[in-house]
PDB file of N, CA and C in Angstrom:
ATOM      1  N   UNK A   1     121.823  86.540 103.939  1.00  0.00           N
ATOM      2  CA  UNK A   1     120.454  86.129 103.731  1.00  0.00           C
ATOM      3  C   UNK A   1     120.449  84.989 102.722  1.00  0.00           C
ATOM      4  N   UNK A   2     119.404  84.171 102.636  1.00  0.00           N
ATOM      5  CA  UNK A   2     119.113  82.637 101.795  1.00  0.00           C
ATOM      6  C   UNK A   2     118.175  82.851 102.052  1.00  0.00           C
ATOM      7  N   UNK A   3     117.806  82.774 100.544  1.00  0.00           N
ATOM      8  CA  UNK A   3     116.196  82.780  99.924  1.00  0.00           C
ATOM      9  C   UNK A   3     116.280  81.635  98.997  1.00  0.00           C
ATOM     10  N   UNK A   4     115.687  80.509  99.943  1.00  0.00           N
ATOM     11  CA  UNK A   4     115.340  78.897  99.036  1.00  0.00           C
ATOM     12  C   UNK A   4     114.062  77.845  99.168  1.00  0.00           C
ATOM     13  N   UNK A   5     113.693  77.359  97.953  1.00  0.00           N
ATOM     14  CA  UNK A   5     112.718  76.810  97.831  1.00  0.00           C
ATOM     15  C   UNK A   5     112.190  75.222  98.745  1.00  0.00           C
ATOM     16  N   UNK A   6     111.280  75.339  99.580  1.00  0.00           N
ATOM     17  CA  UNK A   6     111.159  73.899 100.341  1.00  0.00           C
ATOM     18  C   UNK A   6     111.372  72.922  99.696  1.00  0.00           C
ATOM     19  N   UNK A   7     112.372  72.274 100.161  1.00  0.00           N
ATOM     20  CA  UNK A   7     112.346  70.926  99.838  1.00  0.00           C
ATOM     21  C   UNK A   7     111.135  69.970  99.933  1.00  0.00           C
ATOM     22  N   UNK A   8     110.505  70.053 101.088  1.00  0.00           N
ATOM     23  CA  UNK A   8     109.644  69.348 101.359  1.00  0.00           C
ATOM     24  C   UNK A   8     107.959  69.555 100.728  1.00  0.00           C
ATOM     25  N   UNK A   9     107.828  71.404 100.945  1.00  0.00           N
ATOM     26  CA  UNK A   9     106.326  71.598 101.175  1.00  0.00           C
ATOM     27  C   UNK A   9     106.595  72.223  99.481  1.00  0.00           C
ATOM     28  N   UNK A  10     105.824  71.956  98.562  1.00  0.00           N
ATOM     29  CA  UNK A  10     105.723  72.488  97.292  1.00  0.00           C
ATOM     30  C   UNK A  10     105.258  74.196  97.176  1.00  0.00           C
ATOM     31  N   UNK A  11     105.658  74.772  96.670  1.00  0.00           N
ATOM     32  CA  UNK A  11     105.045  76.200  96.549  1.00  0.00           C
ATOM     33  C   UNK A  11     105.446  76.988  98.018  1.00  0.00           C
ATOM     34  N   UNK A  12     106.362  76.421  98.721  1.00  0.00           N
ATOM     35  CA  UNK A  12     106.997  77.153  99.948  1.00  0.00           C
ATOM     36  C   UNK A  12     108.273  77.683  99.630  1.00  0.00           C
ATOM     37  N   UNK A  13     108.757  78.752 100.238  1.00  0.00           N
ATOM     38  CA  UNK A  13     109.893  79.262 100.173  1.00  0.00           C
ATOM     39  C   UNK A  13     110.239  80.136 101.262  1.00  0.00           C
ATOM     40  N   UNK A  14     112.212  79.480 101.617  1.00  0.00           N
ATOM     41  CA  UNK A  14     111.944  79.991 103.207  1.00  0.00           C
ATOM     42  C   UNK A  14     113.435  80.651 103.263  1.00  0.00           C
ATOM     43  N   UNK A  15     113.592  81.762 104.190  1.00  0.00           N
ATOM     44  CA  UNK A  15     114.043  82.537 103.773  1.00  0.00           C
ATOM     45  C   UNK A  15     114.874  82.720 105.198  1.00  0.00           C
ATOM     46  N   UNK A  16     116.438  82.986 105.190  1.00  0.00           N
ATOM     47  CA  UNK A  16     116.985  82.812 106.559  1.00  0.00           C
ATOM     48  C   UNK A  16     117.613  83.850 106.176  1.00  0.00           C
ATOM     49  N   UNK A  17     118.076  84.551 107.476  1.00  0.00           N
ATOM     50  CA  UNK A  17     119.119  85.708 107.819  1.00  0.00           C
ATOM     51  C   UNK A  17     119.663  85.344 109.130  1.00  0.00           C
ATOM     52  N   UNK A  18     121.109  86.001 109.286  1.00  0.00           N
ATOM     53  CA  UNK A  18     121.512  85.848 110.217  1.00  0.00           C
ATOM     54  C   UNK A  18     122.404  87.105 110.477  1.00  0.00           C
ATOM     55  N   UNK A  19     122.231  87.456 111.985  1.00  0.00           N
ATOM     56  CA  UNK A  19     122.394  88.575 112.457  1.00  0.00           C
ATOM     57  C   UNK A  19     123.597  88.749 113.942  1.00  0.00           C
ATOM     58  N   UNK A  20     124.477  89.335 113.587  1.00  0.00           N
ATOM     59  CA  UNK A  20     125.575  89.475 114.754  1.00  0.00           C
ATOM     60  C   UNK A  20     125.036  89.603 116.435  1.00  0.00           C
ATOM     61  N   UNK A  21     123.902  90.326 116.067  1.00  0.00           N
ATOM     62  CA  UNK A  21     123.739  90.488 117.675  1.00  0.00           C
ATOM     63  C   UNK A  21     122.031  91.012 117.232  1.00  0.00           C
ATOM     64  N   UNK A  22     121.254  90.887 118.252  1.00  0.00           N
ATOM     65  CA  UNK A  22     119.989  91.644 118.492  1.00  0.00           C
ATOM     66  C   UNK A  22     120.146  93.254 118.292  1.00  0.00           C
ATOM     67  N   UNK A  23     121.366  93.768 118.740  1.00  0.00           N
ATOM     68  CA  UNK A  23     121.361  95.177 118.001  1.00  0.00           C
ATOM     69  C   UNK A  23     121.666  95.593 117.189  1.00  0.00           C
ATOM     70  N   UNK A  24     122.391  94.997 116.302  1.00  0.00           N
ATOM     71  CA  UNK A  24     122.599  94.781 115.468  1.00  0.00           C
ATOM     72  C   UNK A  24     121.076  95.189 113.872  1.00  0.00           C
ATOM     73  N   UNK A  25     120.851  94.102 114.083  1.00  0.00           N
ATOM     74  CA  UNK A  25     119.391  93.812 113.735  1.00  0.00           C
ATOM     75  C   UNK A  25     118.575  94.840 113.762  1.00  0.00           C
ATOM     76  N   UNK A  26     118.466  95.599 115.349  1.00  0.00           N
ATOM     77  CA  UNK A  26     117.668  96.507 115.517  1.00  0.00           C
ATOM     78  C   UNK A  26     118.060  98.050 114.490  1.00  0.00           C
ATOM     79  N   UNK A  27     119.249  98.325 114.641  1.00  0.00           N
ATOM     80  CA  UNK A  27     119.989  99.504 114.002  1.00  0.00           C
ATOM     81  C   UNK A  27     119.433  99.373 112.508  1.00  0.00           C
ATOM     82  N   UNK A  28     119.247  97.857 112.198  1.00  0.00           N
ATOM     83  CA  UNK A  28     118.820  98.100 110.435  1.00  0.00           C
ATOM     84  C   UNK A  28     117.342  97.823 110.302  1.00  0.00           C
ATOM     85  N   UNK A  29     116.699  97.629 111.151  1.00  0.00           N
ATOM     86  CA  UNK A  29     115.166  98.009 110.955  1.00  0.00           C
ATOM     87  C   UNK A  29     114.774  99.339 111.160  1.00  0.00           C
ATOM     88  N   UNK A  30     115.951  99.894 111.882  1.00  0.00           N
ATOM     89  CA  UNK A  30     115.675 101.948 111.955  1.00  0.00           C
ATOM     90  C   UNK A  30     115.654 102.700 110.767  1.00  0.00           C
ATOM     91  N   UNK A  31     116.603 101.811 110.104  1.00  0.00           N
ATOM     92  CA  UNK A  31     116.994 102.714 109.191  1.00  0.00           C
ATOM     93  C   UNK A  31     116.377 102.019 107.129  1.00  0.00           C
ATOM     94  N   UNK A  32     116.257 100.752 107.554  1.00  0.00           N
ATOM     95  CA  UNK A  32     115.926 100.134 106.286  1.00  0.00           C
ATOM     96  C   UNK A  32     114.071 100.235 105.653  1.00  0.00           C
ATOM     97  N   UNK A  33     114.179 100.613 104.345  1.00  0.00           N
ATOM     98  CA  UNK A  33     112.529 100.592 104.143  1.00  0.00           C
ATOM     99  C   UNK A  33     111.912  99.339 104.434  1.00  0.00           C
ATOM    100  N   UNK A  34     110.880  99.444 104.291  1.00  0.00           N
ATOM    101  CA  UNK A  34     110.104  98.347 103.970  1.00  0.00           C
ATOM    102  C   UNK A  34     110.335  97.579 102.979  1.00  0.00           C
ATOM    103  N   UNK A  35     110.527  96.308 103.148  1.00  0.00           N
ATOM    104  CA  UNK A  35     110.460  95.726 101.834  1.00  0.00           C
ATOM    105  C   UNK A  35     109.283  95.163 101.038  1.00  0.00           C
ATOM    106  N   UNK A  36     109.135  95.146  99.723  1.00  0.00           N
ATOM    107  CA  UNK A  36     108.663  95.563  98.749  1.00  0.00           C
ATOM    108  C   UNK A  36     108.526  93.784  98.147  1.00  0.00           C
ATOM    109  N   UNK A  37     107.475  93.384  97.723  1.00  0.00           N
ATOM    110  CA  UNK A  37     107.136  91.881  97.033  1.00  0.00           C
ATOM    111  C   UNK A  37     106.694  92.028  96.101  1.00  0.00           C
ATOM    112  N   UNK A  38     107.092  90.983  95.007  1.00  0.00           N
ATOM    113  CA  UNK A  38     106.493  90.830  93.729  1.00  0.00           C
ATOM    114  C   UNK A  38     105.698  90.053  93.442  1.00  0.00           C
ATOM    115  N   UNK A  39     105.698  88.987  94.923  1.00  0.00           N
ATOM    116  CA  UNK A  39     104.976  87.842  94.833  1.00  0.00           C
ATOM    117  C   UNK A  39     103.956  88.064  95.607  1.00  0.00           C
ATOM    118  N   UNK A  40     102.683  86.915  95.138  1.00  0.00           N
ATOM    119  CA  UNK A  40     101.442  87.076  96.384  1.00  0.00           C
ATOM    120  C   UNK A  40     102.010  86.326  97.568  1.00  0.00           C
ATOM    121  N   UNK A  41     102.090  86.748  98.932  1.00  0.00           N
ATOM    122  CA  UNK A  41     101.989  86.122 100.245  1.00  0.00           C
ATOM    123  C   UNK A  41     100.495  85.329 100.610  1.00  0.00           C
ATOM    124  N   UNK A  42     100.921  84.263 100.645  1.00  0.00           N
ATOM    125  CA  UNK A  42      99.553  83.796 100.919  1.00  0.00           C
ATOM    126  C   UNK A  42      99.670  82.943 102.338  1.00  0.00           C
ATOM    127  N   UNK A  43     100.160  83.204 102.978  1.00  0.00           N
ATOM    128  CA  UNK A  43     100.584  82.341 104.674  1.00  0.00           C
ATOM    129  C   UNK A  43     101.917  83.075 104.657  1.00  0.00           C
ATOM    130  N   UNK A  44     102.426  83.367 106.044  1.00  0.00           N
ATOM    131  CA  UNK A  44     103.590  83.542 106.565  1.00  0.00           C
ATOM    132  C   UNK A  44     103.978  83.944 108.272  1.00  0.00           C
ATOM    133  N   UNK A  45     105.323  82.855 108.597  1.00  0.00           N
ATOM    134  CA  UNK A  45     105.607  82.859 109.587  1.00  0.00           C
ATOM    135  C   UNK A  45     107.073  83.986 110.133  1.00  0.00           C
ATOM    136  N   UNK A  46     106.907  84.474 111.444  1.00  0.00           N
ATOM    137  CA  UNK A  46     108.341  84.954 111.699  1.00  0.00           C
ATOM    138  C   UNK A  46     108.557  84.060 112.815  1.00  0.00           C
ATOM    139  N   UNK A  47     110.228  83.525 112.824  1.00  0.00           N
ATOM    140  CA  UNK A  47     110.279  82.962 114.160  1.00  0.00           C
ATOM    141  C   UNK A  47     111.906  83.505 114.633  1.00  0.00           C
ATOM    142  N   UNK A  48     111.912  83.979 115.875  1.00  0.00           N
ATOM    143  CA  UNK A  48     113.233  84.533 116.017  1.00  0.00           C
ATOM    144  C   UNK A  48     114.237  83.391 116.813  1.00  0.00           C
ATOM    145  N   UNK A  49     114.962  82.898 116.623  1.00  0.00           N
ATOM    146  CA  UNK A  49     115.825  81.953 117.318  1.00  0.00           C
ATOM    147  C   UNK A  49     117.165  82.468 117.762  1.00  0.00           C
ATOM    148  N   UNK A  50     117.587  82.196 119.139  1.00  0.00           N
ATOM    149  CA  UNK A  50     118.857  82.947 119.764  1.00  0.00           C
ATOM    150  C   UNK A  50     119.394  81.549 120.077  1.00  0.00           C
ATOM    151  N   UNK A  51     120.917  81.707 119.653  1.00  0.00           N
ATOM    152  CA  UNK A  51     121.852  80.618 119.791  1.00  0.00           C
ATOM    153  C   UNK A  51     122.839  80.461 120.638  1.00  0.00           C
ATOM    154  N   UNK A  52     123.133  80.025 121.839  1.00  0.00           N
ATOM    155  CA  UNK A  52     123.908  80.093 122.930  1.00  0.00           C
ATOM    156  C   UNK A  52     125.289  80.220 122.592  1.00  0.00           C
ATOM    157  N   UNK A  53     125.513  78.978 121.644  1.00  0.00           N
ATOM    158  CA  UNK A  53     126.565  78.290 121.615  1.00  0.00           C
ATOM    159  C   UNK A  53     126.843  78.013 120.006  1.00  0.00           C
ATOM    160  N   UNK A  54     127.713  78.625 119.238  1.00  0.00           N
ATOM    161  CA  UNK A  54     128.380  77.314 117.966  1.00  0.00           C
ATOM    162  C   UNK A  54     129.570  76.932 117.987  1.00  0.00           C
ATOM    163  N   UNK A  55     129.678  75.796 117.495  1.00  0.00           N
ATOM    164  CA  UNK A  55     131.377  75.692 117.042  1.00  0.00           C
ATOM    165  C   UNK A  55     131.289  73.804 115.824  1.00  0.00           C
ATOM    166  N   UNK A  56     132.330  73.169 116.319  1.00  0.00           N
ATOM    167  CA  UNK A  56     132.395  71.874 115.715  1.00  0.00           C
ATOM    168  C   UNK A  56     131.492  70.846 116.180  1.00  0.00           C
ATOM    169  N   UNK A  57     131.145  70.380 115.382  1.00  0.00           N
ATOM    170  CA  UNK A  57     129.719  69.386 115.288  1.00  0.00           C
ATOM    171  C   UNK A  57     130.443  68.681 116.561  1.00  0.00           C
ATOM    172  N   UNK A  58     131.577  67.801 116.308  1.00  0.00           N
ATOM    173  CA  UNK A  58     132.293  66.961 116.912  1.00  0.00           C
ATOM    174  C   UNK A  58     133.020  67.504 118.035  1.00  0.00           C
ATOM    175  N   UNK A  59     132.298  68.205 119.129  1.00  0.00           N
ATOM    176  CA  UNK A  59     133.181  68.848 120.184  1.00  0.00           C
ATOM    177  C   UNK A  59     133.883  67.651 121.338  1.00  0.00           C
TER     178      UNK A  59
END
């Protein structure tokens, strides 16, 4: 997980995870609480992205 501050948009902060597989993922939302903020949410997006393919920039 990376929890970092926008470069661009002031007072944004964006937050990435990355996950082995979709079941993966699923197995730890069964079992993980809720998580818990200290901060006010005042806007927020989820966006799920699936990746075909990685390797060298320069294939």
């Amino acid at each position: 997980m990376v929890i970092s501050a926008d470069t661009l948009e002031p007072g944004q902060v964006n937050i990435f995870e990355y996950w082995e597989a979709e079941e993966v993922l699923d197995a730890w939302r069964a079992i993980s609480p809720r998580p818990t903020y200290s901060a006010e949410i005042r806007d927020g997006e989820v966006f799920k992205h699936r990746v075909s393919h990685s390797g060298p920039p320069f294939d």
